[in-house]
Protein backbone atom coordinates (compact mmCIF):
# COMPACT_ATOMS: atom_id res chain seq x y z
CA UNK A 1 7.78 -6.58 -30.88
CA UNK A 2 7.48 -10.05 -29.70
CA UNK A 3 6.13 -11.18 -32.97
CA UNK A 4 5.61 -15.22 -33.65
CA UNK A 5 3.96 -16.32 -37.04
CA UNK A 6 3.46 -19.41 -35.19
CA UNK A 7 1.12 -18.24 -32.45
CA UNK A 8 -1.45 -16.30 -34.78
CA UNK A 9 -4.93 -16.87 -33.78
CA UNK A 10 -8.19 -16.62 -35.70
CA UNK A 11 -9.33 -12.84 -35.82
CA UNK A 12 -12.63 -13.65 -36.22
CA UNK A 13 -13.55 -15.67 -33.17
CA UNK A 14 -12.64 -14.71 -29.41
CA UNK A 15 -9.82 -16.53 -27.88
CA UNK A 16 -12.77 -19.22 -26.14
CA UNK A 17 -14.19 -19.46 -29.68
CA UNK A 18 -10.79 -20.36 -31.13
CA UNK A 19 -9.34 -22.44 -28.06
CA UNK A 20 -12.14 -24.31 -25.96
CA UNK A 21 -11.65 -25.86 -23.15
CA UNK A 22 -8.55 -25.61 -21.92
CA UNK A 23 -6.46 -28.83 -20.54
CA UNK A 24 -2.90 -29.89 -18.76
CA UNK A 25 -0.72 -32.13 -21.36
CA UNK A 26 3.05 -32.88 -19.75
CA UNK A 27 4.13 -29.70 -19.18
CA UNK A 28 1.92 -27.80 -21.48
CA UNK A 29 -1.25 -25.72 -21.41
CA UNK A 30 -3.06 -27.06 -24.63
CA UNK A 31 -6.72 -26.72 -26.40
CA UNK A 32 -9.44 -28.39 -27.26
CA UNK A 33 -7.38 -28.97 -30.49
CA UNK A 34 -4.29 -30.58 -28.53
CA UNK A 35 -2.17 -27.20 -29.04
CA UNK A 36 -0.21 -25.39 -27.17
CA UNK A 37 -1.89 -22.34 -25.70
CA UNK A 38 -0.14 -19.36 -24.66
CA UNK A 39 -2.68 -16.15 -23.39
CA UNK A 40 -1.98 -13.08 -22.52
CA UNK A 41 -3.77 -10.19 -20.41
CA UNK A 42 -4.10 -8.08 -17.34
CA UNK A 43 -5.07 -8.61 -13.74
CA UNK A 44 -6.92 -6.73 -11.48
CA UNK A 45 -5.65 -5.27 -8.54
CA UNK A 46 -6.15 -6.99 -5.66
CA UNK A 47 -10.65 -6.35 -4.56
CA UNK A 48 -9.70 -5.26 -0.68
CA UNK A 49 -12.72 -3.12 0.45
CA UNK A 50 -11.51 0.09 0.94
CA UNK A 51 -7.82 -0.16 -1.32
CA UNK A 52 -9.58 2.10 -4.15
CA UNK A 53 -10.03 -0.93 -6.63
CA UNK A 54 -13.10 -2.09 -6.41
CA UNK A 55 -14.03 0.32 -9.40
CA UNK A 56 -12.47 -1.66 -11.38
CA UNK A 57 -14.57 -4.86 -11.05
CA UNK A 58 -17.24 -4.31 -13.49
CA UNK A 59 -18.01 -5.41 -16.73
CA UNK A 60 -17.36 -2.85 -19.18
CA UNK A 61 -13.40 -2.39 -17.79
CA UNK A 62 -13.55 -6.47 -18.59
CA UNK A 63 -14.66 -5.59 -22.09
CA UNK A 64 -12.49 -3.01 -22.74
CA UNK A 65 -9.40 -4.34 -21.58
CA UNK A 66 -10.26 -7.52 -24.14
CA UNK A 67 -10.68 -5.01 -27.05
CA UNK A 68 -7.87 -2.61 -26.36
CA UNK A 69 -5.54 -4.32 -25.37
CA UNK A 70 -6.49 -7.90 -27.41
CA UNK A 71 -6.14 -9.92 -24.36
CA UNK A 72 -7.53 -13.70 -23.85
CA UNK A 73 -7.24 -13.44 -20.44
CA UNK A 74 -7.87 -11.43 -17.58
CA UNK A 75 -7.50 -11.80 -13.40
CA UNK A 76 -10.11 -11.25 -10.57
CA UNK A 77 -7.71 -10.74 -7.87
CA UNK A 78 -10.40 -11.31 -4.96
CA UNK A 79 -8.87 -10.27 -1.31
CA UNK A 80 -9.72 -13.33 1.22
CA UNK A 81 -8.32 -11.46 4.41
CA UNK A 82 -9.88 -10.55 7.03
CA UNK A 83 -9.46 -6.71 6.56
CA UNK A 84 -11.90 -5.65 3.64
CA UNK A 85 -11.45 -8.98 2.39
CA UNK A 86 -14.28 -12.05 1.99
CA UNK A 87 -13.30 -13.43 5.43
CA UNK A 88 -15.27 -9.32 6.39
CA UNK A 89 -17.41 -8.71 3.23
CA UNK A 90 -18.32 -11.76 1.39
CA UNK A 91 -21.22 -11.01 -0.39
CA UNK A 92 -18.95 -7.86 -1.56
CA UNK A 93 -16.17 -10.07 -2.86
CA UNK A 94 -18.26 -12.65 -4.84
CA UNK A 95 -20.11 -9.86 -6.32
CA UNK A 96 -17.03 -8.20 -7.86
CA UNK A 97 -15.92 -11.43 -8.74
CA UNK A 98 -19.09 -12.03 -10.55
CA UNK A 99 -18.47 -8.95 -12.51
CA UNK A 100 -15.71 -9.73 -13.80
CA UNK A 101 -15.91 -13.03 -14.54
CA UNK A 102 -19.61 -12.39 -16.34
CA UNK A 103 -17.40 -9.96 -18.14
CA UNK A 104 -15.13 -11.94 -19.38
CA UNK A 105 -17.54 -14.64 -20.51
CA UNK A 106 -19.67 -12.07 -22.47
CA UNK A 107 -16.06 -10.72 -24.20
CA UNK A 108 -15.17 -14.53 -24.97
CA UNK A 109 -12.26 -14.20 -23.07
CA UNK A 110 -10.74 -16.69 -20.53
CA UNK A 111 -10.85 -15.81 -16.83
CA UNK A 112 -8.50 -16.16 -13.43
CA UNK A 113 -10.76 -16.13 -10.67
CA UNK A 114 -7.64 -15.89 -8.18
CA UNK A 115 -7.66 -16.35 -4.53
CA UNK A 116 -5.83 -13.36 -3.41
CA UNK A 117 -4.01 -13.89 -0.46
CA UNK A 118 -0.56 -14.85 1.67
CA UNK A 119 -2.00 -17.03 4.25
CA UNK A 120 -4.63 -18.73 2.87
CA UNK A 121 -3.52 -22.20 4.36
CA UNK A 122 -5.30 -20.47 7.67
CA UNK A 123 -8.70 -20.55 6.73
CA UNK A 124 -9.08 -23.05 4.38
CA UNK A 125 -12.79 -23.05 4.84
CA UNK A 126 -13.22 -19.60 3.08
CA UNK A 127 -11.65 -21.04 0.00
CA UNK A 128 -13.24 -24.15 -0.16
CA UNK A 129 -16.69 -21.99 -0.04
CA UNK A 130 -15.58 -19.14 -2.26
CA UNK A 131 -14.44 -21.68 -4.94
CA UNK A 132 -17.67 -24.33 -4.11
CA UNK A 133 -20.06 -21.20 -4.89
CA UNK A 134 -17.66 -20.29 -8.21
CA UNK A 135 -17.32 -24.19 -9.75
CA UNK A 136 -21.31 -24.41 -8.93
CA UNK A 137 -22.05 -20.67 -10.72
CA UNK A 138 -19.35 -20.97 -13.40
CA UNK A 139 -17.75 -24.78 -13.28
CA UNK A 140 -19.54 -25.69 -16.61
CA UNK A 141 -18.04 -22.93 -18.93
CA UNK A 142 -14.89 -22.95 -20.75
CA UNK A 143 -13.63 -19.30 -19.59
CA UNK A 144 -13.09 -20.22 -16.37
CA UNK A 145 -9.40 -20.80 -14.58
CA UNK A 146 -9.72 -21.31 -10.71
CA UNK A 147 -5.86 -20.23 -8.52
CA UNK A 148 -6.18 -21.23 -5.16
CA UNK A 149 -3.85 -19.88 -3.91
CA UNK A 150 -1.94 -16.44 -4.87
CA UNK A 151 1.40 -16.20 -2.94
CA UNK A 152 2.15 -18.63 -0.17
CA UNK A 153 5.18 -16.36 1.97
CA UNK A 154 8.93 -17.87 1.68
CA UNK A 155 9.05 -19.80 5.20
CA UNK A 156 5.01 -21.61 4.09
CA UNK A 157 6.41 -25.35 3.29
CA UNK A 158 4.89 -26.82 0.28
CA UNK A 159 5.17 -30.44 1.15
CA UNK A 160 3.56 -30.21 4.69
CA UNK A 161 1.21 -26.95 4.38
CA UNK A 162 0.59 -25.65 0.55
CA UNK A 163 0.29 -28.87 -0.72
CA UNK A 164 -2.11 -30.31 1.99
CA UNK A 165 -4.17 -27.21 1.63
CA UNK A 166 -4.38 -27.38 -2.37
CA UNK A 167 -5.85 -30.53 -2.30
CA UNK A 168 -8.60 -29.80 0.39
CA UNK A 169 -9.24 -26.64 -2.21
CA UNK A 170 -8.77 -28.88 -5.60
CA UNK A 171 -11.23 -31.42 -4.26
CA UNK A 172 -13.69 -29.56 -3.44
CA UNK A 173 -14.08 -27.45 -7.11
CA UNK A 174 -13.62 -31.51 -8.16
CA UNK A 175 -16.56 -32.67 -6.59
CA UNK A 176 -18.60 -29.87 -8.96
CA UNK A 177 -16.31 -29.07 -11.85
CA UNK A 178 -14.06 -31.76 -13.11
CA UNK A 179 -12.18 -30.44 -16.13
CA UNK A 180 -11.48 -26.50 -15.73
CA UNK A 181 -8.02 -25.55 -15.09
CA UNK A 182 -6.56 -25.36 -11.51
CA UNK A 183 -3.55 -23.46 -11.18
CA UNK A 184 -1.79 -23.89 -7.56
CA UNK A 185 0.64 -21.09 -5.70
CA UNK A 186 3.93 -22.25 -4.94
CA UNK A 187 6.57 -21.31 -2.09
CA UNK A 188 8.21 -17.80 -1.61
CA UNK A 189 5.39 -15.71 -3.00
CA UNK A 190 4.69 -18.19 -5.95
CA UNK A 191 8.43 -18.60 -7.16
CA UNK A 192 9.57 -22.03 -5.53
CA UNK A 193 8.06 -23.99 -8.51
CA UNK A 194 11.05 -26.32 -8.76
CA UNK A 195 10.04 -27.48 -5.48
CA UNK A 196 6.38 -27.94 -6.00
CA UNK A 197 6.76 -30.36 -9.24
CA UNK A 198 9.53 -32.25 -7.18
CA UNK A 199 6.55 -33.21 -5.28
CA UNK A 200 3.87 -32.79 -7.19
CA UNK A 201 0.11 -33.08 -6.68
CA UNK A 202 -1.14 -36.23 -7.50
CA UNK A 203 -4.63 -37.72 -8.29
CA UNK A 204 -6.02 -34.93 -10.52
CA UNK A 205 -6.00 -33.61 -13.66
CA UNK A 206 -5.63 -30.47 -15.72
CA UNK A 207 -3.40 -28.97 -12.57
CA UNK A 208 -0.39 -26.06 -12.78
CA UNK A 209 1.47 -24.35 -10.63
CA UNK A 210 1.71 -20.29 -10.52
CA UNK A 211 4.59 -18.86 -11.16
CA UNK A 212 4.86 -14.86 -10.34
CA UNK A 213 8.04 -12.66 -11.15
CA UNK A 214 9.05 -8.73 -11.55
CA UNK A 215 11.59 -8.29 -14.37
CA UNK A 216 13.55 -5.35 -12.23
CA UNK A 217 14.11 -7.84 -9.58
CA UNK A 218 14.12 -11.38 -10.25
CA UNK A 219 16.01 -12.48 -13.07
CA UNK A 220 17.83 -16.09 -14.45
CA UNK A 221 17.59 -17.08 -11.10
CA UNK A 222 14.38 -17.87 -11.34
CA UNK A 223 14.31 -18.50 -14.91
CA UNK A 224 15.82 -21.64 -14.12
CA UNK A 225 13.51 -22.61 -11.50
CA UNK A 226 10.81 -22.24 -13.78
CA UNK A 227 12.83 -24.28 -16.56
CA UNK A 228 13.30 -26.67 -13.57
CA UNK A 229 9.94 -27.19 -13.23
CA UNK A 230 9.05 -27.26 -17.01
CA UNK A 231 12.18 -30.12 -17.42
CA UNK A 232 10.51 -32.08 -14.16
CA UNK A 233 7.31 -32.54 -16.90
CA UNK A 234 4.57 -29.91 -15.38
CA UNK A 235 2.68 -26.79 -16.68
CA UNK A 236 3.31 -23.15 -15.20
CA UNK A 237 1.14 -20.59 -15.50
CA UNK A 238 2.26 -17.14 -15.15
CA UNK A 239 -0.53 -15.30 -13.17
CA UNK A 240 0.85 -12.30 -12.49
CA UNK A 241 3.68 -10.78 -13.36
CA UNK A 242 5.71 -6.61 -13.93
CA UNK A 243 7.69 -4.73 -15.54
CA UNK A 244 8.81 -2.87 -12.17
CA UNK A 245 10.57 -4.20 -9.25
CA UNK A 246 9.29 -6.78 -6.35
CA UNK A 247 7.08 -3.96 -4.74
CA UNK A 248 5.40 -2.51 -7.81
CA UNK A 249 7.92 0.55 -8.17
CA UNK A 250 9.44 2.29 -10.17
CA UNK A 251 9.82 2.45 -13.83
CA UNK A 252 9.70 -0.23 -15.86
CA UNK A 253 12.76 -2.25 -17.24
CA UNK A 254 12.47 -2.99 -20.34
CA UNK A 255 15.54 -4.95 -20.96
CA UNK A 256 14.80 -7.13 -18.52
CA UNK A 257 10.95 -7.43 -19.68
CA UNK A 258 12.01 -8.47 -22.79
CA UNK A 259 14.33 -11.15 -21.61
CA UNK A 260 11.60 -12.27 -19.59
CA UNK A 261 8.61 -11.97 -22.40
CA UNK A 262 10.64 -13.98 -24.66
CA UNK A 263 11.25 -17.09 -22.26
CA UNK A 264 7.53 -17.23 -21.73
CA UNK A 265 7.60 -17.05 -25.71
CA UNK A 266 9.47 -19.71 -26.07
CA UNK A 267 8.12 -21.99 -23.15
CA UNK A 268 4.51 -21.43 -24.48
CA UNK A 269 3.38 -20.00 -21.29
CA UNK A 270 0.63 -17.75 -20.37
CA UNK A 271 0.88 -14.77 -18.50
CA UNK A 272 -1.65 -11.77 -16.64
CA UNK A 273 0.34 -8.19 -15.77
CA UNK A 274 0.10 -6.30 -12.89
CA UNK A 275 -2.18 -4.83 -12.36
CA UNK A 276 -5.79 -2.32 -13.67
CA UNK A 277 -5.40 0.34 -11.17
CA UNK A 278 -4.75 4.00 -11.16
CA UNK A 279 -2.63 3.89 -7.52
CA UNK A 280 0.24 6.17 -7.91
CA UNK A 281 2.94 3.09 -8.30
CA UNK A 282 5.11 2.15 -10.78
CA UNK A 283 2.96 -1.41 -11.66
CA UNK A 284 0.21 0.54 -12.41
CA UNK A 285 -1.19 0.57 -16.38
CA UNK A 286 -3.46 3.67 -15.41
CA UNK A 287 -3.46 7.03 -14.04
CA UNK A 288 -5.08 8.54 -11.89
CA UNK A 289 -8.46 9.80 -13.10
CA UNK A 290 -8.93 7.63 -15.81
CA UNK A 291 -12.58 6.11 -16.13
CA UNK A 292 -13.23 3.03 -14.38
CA UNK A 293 -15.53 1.70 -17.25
CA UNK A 294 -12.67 2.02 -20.33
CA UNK A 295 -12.67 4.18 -23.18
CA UNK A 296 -8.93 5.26 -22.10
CA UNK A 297 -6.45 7.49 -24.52
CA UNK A 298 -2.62 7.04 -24.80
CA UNK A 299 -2.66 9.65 -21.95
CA UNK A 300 -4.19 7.89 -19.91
CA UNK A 301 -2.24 4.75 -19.55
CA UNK A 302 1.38 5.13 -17.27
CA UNK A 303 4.85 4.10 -18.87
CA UNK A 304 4.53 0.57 -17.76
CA UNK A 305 0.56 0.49 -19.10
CA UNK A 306 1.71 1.37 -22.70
CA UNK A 307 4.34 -1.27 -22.43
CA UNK A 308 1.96 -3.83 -21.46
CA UNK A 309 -0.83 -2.87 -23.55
CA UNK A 310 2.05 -3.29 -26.37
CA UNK A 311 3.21 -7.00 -25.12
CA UNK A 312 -0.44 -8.21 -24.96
CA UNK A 313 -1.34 -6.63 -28.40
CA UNK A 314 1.19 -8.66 -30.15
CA UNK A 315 1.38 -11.46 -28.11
CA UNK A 316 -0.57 -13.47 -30.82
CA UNK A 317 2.41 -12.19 -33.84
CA UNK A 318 0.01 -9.60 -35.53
CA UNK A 319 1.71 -6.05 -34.56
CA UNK A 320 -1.72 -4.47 -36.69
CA UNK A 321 -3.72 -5.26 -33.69
């Protein structure tokens, strides 16, 4: 299932080992090497104090999740509201970053140390001292992939609010780190990318723009915004994405998944599913009462878990994994 004899990686490293650092060429995500990268893996749930994830944040679900599932990358979805978020509990929210992100360095596997929040443009100050304190801790390894920004809502402009914020963000991991990937939200909860690369950001490097979508709601629609955006010369990255429908219900569709999986294929983009938890929702890959540290059996991933765990197993063409 989603097999490509063209995107086989070396077994015997980890995908940092075998990639490096990480860079923007045109409208590709390439390595060290000047190839095409395309990762695959699993984000967190979003870190709100409170919301039942935070068990999730440690190291050995970071480790387990890059053995069982073979996954390059995973997601730190860190809450920056103001309700059990870092703009309440910062210390909280850098720690469980930390955790995951120290994770993912000792399991050699790239990391998304994501921003996670809808109206981030208000307190821009938060960000640019979350992502100051990561690019000073973390800025001179490999792993690390900073989004600034996780879902900017439909009526947030890009031209006169998204973009002016990104750059206040961009320059400020800049001034410490100035090669690790950047990876900007776009308009309409990270879909609007045609409209972001229309007016792209300018005067740095190794920058792409997020692209988010559901299979059991969005569809070509937005398949050819992304194209769009690809054909306008700049990199997506896929930073979160499910098998279920806009809200994180229901079952998963796996017709439409597939569609969706192979476009990403063929684009040689990367992608992070939604999401580690154990909440009773569709988006979901556990249930309820599985162990927070790993160690998880068939029964205890959900519908859309097994289906994920599937796509991310294969994504490098070797269905033995």
């Amino acid at each position: 299932m989603y097999d490509d004899p063209d995107m086989v990686e070396n077994p015997d490293m980890t995908p940092v080992e075998d990639h490096g650092q990480l860079s923007v060429d045109g409208n590709r995500i390439v390595d060290e090497s000047g190839e095409a990268v395309s990762l695959a893996g699993v984000s967190w749930f979003w870190s709100t104090i409170g919301w039942g994830a935070e068990k999730w944040y440690n190291k050995d679900a970071v480790a387990y999740v890059a053995e069982d599932f073979d996954a390059s990358v995973v997601r730190a979805a860190i809450a920056a509201g103001e309700r059990g978020g870092y703009a309440e509990y910062p210390a909280e929210q850098v720690q469980m970053a930390q955790a995951v992100i120290d994770g993912a360095i000792e399991a050699g596997v790239y990391v998304i140390i994501d921003w996670h929040s809808h109206d981030a443009e208000k307190h821009p100050e938060d960000a640019v001292e979350f992502f100051t304190l990561m690019a000073e801790q973390y800025g001179d390894t490999p792993n690390v992939i900073y989004e600034i920004y996780n879902e900017p809502l439909q009526d947030t402009d890009w031209e006169t609010v998204i973009k002016p914020y990104a750059l206040e963000v961009i320059e400020a991991i800049r001034a410490i780190d100035p090669d690790n990937l950047i990876v900007v939200g776009t308009q309409s909860w990270s879909q609007d990318v045609d409209e972001a690369t229309a007016s792209p950001i300018e005067g740095h490097d190794n920058i792409a723009y997020t692209l988010h979508f559901y299979a059991a709601t969005h569809g070509q629609d937005l398949r050819d915004k992304a194209q769009t955006a690809l054909d306008n010369g700049y990199a997506l990255f896929v930073t979160e994405w499910g098998s279920v429908d806009a809200f994180g219900k229901g079952a998963p569709d796996h017709e439409a998944t597939k569609v969706w999986m192979d476009f990403l294929k063929e684009n040689e983009l990367s992608m992070a599913n939604w999401s580690l938890h154990d909440k009773d929702e569709g988006a979901s890959i556990l249930k309820d009462g599985a162990s927070p540290t790993g160690g998880w059996t068939e029964d205890d991933y959900t519908e859309a878990g097994l289906l994920i765990r599937d796509i991310v197993r294969n994504w490098d063409g070797d269905p033995d994994n």
